[in-house]
Protein backbone atom coordinates (compact mmCIF):
# COMPACT_ATOMS: atom_id res chain seq x y z
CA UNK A 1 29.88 37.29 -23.64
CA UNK A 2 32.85 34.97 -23.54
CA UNK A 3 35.80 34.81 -26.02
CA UNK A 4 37.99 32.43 -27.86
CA UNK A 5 40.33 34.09 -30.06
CA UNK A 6 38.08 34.90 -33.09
CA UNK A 7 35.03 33.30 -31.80
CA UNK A 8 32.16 34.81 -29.22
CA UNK A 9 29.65 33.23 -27.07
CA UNK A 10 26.79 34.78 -25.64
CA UNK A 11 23.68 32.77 -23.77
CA UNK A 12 20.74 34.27 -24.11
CA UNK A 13 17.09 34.57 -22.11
CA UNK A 14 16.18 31.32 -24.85
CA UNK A 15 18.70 29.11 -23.97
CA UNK A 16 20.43 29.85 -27.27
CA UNK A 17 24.00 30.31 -27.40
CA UNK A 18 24.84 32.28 -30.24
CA UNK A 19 28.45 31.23 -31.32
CA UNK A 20 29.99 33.73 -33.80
CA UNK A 21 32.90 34.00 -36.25
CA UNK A 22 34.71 37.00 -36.25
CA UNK A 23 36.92 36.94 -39.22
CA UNK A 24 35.21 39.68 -41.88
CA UNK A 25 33.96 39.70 -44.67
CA UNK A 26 34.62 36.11 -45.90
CA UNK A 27 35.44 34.20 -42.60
CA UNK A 28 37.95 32.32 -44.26
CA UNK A 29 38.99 29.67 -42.07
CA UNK A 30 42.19 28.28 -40.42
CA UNK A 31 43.56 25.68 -37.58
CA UNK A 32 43.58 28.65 -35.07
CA UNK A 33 39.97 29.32 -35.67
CA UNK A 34 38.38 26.27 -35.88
CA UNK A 35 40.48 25.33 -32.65
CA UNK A 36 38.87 28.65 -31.06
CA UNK A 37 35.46 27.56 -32.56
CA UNK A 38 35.44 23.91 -31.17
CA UNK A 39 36.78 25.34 -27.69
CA UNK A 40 33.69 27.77 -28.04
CA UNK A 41 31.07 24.77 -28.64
CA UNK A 42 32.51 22.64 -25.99
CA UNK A 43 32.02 25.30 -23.70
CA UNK A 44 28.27 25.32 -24.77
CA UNK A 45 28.25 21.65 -23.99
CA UNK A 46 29.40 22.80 -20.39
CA UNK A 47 26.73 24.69 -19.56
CA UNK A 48 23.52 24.10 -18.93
CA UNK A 49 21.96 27.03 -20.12
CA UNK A 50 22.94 26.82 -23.69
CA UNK A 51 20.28 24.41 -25.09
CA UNK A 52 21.18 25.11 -29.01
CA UNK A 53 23.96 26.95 -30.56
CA UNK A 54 23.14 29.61 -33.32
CA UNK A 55 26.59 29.24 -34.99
CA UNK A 56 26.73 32.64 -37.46
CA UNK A 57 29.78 34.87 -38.80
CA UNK A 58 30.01 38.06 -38.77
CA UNK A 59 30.53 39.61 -42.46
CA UNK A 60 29.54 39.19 -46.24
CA UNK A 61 29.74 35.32 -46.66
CA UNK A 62 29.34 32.54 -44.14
CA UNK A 63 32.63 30.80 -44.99
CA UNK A 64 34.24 31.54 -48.35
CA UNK A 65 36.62 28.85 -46.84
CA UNK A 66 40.49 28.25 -46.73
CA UNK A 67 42.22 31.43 -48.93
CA UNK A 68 44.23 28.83 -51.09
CA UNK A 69 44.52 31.72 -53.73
CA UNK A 70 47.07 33.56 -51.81
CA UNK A 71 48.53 30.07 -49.46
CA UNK A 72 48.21 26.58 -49.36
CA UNK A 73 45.84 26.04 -45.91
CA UNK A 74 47.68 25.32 -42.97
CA UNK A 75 46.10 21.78 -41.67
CA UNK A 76 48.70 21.13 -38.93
CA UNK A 77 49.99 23.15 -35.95
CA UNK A 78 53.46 23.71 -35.53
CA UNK A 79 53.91 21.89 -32.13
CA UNK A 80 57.34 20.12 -31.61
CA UNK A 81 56.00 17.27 -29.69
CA UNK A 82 54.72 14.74 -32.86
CA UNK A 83 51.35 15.00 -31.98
CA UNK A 84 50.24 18.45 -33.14
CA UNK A 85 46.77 18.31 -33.95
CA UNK A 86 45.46 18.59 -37.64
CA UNK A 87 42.53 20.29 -38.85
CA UNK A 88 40.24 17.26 -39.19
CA UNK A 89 40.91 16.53 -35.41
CA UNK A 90 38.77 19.70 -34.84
CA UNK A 91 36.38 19.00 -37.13
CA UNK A 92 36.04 15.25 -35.15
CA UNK A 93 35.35 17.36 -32.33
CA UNK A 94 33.17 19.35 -33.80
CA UNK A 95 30.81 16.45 -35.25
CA UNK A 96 30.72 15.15 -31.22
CA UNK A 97 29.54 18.41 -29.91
CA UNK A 98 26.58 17.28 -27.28
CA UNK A 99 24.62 20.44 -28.12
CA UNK A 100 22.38 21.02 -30.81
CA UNK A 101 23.48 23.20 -34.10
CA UNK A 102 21.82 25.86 -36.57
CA UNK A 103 23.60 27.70 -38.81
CA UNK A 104 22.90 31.06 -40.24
CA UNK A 105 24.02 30.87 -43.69
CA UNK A 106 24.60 34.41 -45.26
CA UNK A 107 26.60 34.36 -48.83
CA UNK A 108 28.79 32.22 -49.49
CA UNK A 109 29.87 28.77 -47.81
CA UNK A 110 32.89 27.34 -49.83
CA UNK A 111 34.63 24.21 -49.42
CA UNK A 112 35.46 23.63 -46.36
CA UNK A 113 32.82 26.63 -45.55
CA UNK A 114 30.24 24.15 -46.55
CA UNK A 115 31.70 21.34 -45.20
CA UNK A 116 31.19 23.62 -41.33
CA UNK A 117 27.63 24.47 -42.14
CA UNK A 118 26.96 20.90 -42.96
CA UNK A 119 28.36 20.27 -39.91
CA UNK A 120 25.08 21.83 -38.32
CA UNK A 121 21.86 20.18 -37.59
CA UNK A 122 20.46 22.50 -39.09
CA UNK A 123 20.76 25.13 -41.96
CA UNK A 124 18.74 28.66 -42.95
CA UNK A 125 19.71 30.89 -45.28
CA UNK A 126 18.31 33.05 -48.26
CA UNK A 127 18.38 34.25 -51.52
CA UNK A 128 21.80 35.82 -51.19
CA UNK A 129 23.40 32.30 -50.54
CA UNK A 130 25.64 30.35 -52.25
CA UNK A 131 26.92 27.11 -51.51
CA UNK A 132 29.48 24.81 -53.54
CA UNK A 133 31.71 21.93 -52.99
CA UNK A 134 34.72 23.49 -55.18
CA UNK A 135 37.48 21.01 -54.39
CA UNK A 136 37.14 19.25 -58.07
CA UNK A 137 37.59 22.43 -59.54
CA UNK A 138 40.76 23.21 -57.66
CA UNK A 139 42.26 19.49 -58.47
CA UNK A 140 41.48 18.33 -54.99
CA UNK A 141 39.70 15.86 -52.83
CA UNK A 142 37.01 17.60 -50.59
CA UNK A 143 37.36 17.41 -47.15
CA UNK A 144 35.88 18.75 -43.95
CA UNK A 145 34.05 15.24 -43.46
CA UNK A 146 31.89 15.98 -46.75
CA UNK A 147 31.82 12.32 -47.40
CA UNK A 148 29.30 11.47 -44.79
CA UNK A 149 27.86 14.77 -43.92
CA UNK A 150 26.43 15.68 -47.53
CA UNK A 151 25.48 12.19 -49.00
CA UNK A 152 23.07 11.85 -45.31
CA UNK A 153 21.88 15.87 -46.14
CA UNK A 154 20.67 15.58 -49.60
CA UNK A 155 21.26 11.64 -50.78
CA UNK A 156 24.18 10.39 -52.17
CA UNK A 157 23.45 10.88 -56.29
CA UNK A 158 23.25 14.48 -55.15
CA UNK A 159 26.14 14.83 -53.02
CA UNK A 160 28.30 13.16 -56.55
CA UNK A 161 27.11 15.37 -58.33
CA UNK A 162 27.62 18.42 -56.20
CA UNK A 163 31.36 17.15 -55.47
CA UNK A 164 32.23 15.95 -58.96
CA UNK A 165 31.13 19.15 -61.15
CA UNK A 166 32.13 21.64 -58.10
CA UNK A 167 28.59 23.25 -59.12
CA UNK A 168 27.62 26.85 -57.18
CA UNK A 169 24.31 26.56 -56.25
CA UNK A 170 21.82 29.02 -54.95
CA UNK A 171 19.87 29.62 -51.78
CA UNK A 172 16.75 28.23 -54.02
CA UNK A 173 18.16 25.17 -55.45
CA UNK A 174 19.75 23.80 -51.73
CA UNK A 175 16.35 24.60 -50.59
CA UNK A 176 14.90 22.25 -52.83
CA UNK A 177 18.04 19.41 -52.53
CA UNK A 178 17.20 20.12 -48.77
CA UNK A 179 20.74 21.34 -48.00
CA UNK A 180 19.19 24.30 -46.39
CA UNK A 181 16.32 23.33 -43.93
CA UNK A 182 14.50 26.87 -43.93
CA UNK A 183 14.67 29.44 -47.30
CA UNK A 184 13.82 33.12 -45.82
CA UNK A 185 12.79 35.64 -48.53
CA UNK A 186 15.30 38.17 -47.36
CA UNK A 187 18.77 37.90 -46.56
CA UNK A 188 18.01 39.98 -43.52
CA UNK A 189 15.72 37.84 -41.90
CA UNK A 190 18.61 34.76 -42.08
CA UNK A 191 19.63 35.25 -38.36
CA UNK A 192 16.19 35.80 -36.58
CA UNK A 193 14.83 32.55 -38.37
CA UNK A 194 17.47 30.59 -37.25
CA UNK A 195 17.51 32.26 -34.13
CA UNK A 196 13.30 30.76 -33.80
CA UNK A 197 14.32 27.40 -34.82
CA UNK A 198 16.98 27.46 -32.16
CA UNK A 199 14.66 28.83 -29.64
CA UNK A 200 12.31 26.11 -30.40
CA UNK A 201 14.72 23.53 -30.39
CA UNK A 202 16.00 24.96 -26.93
CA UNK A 203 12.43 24.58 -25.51
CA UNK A 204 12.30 20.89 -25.75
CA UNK A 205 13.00 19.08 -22.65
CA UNK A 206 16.70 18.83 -22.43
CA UNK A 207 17.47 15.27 -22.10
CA UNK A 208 14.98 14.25 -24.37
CA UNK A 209 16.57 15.95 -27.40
CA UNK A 210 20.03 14.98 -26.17
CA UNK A 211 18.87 11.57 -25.91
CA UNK A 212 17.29 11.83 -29.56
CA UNK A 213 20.08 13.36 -31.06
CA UNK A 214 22.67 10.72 -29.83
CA UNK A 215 20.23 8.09 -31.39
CA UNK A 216 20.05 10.06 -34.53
CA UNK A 217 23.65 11.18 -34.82
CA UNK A 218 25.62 9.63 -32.10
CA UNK A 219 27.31 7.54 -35.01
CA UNK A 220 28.48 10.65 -36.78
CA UNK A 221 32.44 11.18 -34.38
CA UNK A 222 33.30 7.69 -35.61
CA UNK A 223 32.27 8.04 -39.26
CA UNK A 224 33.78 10.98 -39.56
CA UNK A 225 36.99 10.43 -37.93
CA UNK A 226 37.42 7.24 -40.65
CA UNK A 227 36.18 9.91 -43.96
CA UNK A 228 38.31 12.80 -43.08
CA UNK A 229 41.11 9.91 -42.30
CA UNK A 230 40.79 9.16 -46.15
CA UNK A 231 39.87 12.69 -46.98
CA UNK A 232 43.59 13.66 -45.31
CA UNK A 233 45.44 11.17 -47.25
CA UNK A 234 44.21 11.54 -50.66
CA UNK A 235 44.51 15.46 -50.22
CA UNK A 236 48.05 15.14 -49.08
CA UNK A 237 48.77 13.08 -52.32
CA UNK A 238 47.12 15.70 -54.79
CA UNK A 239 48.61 18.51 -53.44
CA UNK A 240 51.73 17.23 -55.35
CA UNK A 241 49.95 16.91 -59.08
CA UNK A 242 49.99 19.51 -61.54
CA UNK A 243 46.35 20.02 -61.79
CA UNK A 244 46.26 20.94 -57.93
CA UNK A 245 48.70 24.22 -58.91
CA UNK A 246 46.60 24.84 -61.89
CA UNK A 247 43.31 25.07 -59.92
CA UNK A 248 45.09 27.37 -57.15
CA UNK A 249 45.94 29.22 -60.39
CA UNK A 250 42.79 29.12 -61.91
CA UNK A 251 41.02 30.19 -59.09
CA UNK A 252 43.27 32.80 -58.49
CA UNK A 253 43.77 34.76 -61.65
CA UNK A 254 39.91 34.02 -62.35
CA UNK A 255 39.84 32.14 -65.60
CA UNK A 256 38.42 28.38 -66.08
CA UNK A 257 41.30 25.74 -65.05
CA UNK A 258 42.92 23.61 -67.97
CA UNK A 259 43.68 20.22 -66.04
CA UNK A 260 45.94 17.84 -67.45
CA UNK A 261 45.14 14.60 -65.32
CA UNK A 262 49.03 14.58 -64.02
């Protein structure tokens, strides 16, 4: 097994690298993790062994996401040097990972929590998962690169309405928009099925899939880069508005947000 900061590797026997979040129970993520995360999957894509990642946290929920009840997320390091990377340049990297991706999905993946298991190939989870695109709800634009990766999971008339209402939706109902790819009938057997479909995936002749999956998603680093571009600017801009505080409000003291549209 092989650290990076909050994040383990482990190859097994398969050819599956399980990648795991340490950051109990909710996982809530930050620059330093998903920097230790994306050094963890590039590492995958050094070795030859690791043929598919299992990405899984350890904990309650998947990825509750960023904890904006108690601080605004931190997107940018503090390096002195003018080009300290933002959060969206891991997420880039992420996207361009040469190594093939399923997630275990366990409770709840939030924001940018869903916008990391959408990152995946692939998704499993259960009846005991949640999954919503909350940024309306918090008076903000959604980020994470949800503007290509959801519209190309479950169609774009989906995807609006999942971003515009902020709807939670259930293991059940992203089986059946095809957000998650396999629907276990116990929470408990989340990891071992994705673990299979990994293991299956990992059994395919290596170069083939690699060649496959650059046809199928090769396009994804660029597209990406240019959405979370946008994505970056328009959440910089309603950070300032009154119904941004109001939604970090709402959320926090637990009571349905009263937006004023300034």
């Amino acid at each position: 097994m092989t650290s990076f900061g909050d994040v383990t590797v482990e190859v097994g026997d398969d050819n599956v690298a399980l990648v795991e979040i340490h950051r109990p129970p909710h996982n809530f993520f930050s620059l330093g993790m998903l920097s230790d995360l994306t050094d963890a999957v590039e590492s995958v894509d050094a070795d030859p062994d690791g043929r598919c990642i299992l990405l899984a946290t350890e904990g309650k929920n998947f990825c509750a996401g960023a904890e904006l009840a108690r601080e605004n997320p931190k997107l940018t390091s503090e390096e002195a040097d003018g080009d300290a990377p933002h959060l969206y340049d891991y997420t880039v990297r992420l996207f361009a990972a040469g190594t093939p991706i399923v997630a275990a999905v366990q409770g709840a993946a939030v924001g940018g929590g869903l916008g990391l298991a959408c990152m995946a190939d692939f998704r499993v989870g259960g009846p005991g998962t949640r999954m919503t695109a909350n940024f309306a709800r918090l008076g903000f634009h959604h980020g994470f690169g949800l503007s290509v990766s959801l519209p190309g999971i479950v169609g774009n008339q989906a995807a609006l309405e999942l971003l515009y209402t902020g709807r939670r939706i259930d293991g059940a109902t992203a089986g059946t928009l095809g957000l998650l790819d396999r629907l276990v009938d116990d929470d408990a057997e989340i990891r071992p099925t994705a673990r299979a479909l990994a293991a299956e995936i990992a059994g395919s002749a290596p170069l083939a899939v690699n060649s496959i999956r650059t046809t199928m998603r090769g396009h994804l680093p660029d597209a990406i880069r240019a959405a979370t571009d946008r994505e970056r600017d328009e959440q910089e801009r309603l950070r300032l508005t009154e119904d941004w505080k109001e939604g970090v409000a709402a959320m926090a003291d637990r009571r349905p947000p009263q937006f004023s549209g300034r």
